[in-house]
PDB file of N, CA and C in Angstrom:
ATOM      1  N   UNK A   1     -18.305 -15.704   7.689  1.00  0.00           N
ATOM      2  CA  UNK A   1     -17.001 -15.211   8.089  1.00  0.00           C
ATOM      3  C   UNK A   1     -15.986 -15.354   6.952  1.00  0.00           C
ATOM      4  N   UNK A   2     -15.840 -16.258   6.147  1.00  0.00           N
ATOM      5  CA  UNK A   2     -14.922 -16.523   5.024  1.00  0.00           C
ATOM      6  C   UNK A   2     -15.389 -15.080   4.159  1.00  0.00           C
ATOM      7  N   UNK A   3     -16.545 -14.966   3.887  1.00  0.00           N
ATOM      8  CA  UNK A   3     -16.695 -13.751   2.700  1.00  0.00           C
ATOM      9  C   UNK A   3     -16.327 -12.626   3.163  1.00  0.00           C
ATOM     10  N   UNK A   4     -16.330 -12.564   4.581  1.00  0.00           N
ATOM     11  CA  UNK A   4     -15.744 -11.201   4.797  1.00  0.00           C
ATOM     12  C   UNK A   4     -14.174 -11.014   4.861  1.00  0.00           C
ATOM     13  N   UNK A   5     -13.314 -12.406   5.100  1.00  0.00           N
ATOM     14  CA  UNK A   5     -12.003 -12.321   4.873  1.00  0.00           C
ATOM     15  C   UNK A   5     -11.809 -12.384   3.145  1.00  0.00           C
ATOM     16  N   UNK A   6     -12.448 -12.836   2.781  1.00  0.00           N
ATOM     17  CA  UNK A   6     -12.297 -12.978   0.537  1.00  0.00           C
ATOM     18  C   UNK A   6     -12.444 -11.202   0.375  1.00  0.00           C
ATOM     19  N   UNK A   7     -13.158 -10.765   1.099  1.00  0.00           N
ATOM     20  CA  UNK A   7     -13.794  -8.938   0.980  1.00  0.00           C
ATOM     21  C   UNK A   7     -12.519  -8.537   1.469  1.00  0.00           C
ATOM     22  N   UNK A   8     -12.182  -8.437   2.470  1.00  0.00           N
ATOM     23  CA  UNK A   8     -10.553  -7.788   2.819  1.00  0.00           C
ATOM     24  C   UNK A   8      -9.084  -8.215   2.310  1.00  0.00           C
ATOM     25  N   UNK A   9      -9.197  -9.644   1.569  1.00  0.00           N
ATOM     26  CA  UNK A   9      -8.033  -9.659   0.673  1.00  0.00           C
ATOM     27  C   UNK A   9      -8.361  -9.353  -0.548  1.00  0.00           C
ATOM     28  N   UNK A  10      -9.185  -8.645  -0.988  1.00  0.00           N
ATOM     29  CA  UNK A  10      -9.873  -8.264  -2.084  1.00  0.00           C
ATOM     30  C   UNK A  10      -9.424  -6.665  -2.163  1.00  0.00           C
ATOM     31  N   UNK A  11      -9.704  -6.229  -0.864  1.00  0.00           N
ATOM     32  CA  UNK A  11      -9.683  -4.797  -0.851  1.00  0.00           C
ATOM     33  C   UNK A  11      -7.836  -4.582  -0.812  1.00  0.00           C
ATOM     34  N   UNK A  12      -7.335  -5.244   0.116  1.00  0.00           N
ATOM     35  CA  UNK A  12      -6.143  -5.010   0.007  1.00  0.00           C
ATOM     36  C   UNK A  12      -5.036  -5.453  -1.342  1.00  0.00           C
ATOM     37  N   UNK A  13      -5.776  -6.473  -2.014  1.00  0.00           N
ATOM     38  CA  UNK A  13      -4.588  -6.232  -3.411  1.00  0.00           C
ATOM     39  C   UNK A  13      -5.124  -5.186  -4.252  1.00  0.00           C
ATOM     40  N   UNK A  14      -6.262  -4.695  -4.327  1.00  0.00           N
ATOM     41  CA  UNK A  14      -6.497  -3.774  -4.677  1.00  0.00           C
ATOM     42  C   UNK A  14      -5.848  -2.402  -4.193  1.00  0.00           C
ATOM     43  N   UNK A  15      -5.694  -1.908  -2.898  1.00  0.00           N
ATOM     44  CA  UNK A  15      -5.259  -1.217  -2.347  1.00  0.00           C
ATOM     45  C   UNK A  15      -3.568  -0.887  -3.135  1.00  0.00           C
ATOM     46  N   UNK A  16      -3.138  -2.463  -2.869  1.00  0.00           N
ATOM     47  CA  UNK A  16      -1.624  -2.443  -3.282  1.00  0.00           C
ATOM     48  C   UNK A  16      -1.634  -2.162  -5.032  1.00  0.00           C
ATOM     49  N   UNK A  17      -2.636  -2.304  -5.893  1.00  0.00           N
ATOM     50  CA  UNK A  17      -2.338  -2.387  -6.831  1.00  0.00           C
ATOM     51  C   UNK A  17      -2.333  -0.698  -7.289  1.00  0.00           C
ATOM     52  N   UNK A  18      -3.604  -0.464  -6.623  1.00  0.00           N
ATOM     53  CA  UNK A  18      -3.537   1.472  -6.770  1.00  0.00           C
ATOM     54  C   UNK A  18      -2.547   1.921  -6.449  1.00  0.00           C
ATOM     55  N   UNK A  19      -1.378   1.427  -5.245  1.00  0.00           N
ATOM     56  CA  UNK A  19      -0.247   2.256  -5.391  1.00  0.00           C
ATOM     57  C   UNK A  19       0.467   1.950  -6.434  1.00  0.00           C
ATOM     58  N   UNK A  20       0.966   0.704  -7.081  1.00  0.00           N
ATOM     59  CA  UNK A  20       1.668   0.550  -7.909  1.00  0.00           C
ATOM     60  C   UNK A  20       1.499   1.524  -9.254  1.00  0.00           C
ATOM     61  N   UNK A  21       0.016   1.225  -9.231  1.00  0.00           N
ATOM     62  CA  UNK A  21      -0.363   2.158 -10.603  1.00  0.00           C
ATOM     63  C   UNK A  21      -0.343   3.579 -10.612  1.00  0.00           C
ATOM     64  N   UNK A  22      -0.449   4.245  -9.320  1.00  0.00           N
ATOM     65  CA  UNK A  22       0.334   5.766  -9.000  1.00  0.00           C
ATOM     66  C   UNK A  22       1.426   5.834  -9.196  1.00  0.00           C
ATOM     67  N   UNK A  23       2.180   5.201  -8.685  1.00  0.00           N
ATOM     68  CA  UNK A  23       3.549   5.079  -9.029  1.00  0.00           C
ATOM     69  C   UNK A  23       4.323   4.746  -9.860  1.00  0.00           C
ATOM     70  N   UNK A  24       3.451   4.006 -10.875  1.00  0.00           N
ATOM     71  CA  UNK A  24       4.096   4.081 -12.234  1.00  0.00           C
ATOM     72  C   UNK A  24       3.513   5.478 -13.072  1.00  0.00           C
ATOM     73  N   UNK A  25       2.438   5.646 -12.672  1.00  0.00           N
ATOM     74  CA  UNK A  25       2.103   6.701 -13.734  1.00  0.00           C
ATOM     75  C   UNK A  25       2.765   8.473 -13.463  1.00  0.00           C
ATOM     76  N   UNK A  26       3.331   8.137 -12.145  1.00  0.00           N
ATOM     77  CA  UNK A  26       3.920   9.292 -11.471  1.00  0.00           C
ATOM     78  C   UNK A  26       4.614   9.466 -12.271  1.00  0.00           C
ATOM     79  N   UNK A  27       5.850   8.181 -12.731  1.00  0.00           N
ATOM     80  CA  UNK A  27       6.873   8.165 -13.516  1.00  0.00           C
ATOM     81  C   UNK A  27       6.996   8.620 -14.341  1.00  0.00           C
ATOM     82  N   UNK A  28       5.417   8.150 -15.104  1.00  0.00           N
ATOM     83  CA  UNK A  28       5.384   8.137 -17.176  1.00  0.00           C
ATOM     84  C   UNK A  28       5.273   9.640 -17.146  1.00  0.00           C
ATOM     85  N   UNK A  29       4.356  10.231 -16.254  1.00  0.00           N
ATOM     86  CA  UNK A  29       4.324  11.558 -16.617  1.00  0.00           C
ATOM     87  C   UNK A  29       5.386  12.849 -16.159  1.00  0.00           C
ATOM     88  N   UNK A  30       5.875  12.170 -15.276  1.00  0.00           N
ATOM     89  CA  UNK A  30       6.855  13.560 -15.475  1.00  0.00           C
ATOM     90  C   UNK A  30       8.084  13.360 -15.926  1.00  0.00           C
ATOM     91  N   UNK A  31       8.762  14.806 -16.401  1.00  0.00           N
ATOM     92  CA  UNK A  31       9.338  14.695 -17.417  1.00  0.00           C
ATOM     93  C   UNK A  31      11.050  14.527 -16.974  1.00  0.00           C
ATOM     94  N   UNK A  32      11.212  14.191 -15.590  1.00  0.00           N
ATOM     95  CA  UNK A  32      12.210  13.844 -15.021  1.00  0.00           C
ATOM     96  C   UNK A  32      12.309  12.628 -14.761  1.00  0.00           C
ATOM     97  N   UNK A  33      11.145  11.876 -14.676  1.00  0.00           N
ATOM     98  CA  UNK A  33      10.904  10.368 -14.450  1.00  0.00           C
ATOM     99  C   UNK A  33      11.659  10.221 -12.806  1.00  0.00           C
ATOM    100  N   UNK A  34      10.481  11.448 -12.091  1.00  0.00           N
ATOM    101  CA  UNK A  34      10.466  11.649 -10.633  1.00  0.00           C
ATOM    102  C   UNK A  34       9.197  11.118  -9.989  1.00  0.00           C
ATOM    103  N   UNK A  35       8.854  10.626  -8.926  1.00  0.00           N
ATOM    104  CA  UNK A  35       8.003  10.154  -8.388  1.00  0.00           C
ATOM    105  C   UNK A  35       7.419  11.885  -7.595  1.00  0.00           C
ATOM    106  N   UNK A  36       6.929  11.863  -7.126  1.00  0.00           N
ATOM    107  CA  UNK A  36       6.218  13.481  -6.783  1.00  0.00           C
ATOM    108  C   UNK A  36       6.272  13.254  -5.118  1.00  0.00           C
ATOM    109  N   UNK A  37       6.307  14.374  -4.723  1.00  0.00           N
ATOM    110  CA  UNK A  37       5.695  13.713  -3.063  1.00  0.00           C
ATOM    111  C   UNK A  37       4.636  13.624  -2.706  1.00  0.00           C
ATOM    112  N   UNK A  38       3.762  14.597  -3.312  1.00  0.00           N
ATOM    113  CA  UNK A  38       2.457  13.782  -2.894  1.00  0.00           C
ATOM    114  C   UNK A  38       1.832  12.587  -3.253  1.00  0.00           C
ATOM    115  N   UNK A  39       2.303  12.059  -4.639  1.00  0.00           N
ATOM    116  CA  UNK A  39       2.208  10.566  -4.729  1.00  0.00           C
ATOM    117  C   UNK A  39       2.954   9.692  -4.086  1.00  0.00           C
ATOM    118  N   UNK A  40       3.894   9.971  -3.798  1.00  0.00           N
ATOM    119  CA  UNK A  40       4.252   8.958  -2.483  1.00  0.00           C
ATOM    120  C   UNK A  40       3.848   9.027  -1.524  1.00  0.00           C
ATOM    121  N   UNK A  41       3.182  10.237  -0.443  1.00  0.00           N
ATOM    122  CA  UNK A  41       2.633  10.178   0.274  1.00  0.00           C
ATOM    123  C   UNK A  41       1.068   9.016  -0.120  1.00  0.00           C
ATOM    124  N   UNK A  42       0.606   9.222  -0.793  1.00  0.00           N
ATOM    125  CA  UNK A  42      -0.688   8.573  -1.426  1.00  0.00           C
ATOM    126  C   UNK A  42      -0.680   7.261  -1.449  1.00  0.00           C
ATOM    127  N   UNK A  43       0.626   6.693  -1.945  1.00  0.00           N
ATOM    128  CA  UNK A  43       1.127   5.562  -2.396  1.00  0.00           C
ATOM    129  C   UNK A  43       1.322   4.709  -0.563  1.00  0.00           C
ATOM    130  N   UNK A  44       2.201   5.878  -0.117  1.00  0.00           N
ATOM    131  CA  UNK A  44       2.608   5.085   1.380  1.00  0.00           C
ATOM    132  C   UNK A  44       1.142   4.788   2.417  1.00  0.00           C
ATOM    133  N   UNK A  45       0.298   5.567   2.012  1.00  0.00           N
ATOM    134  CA  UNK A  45      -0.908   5.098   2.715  1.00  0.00           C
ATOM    135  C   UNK A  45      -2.000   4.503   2.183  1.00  0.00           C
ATOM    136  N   UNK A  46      -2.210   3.864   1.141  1.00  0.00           N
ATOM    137  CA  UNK A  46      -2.349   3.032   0.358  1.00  0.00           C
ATOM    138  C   UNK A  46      -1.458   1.425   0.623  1.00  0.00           C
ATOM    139  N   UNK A  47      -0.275   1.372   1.157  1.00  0.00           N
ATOM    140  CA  UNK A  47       0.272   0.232   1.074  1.00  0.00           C
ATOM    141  C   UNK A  47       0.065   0.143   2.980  1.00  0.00           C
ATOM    142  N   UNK A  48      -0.031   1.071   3.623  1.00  0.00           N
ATOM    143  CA  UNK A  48      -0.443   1.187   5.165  1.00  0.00           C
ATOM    144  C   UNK A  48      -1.541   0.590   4.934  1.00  0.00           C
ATOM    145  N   UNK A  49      -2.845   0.764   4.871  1.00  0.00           N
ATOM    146  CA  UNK A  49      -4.054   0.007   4.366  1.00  0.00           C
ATOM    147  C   UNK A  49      -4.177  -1.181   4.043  1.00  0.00           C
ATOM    148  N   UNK A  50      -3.196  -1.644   2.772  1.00  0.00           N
ATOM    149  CA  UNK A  50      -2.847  -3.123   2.402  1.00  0.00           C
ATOM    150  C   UNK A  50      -2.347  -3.790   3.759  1.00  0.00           C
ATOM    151  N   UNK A  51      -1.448  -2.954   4.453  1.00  0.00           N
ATOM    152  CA  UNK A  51      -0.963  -4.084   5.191  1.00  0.00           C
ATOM    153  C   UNK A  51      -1.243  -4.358   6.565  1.00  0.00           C
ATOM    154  N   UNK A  52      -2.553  -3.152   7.075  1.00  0.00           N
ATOM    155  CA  UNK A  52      -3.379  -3.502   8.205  1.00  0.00           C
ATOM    156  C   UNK A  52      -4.432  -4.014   7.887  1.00  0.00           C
ATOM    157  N   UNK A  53      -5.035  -4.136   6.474  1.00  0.00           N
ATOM    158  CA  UNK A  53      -5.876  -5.630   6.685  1.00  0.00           C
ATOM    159  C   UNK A  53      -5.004  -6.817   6.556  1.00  0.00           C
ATOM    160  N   UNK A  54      -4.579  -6.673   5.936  1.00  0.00           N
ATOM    161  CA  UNK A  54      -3.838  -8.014   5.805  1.00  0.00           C
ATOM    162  C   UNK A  54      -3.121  -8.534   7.395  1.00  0.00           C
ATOM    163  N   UNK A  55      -3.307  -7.463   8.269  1.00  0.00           N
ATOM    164  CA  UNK A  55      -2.135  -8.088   9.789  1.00  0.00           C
ATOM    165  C   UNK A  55      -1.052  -7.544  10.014  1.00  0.00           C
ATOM    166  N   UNK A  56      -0.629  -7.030   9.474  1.00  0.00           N
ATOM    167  CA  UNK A  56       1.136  -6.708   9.936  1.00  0.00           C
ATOM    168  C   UNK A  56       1.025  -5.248  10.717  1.00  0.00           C
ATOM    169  N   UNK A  57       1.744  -5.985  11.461  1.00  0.00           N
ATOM    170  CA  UNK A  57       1.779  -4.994  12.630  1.00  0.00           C
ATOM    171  C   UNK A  57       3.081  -4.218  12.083  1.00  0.00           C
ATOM    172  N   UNK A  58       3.372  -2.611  12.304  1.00  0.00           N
ATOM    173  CA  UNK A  58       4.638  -1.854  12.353  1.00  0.00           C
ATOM    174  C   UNK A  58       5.830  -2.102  13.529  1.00  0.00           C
ATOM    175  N   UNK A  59       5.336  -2.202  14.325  1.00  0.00           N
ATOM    176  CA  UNK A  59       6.031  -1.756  15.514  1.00  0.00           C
ATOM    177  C   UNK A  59       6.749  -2.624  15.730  1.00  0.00           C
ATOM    178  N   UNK A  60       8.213  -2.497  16.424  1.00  0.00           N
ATOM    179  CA  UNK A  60       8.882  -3.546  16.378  1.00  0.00           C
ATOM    180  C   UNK A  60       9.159  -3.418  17.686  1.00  0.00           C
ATOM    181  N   UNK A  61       9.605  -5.038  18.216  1.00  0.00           N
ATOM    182  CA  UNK A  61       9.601  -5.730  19.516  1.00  0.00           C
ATOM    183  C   UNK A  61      11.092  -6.418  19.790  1.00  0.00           C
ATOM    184  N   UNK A  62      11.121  -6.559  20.729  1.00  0.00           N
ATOM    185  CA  UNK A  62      12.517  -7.347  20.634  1.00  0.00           C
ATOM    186  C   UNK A  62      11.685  -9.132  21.330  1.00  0.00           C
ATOM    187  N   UNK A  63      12.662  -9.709  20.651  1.00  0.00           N
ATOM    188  CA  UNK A  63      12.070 -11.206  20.693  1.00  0.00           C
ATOM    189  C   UNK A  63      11.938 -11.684  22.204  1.00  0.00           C
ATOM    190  N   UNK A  64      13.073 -10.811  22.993  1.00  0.00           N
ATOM    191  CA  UNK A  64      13.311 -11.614  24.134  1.00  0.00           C
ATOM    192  C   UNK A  64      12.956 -10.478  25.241  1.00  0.00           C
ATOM    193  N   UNK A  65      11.884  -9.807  25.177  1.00  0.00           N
ATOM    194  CA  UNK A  65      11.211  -9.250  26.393  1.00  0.00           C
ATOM    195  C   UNK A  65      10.913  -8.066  25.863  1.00  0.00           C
TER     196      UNK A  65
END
């Protein structure tokens, strides 16, 4: 059971690191030093991924019912 949680925080900084590195290279290359939308789309589900293995839930609750 441990190797399979070391395997999913494995996959997810990885995950997070591929967006970063889209997103910088989005930058370097264009010549507006614009992020694109389809790399942000790419990027935003890429960090969705990171952060449903990792646990985090989206949805928000109110504390008191």
């Amino acid at each position: 059971m441990q190797t399979r949680r070391i395997i999913e925080k494995a996959i997810a900084i990885a995950s997070f690191m591929t967006a970063v590195a889209l997103a910088f290279t989005s930058l370097l290359i264009s010549p507006d030093y614009d992020i694109a939308a389809n790399v942000m789309f790419t990027c935003a589900q890429f960090l969705t991924l990171c952060a449903t293995i990792l646990g985090i839930d989206y949805k928000f609750a109110s504390p008191y019912g």
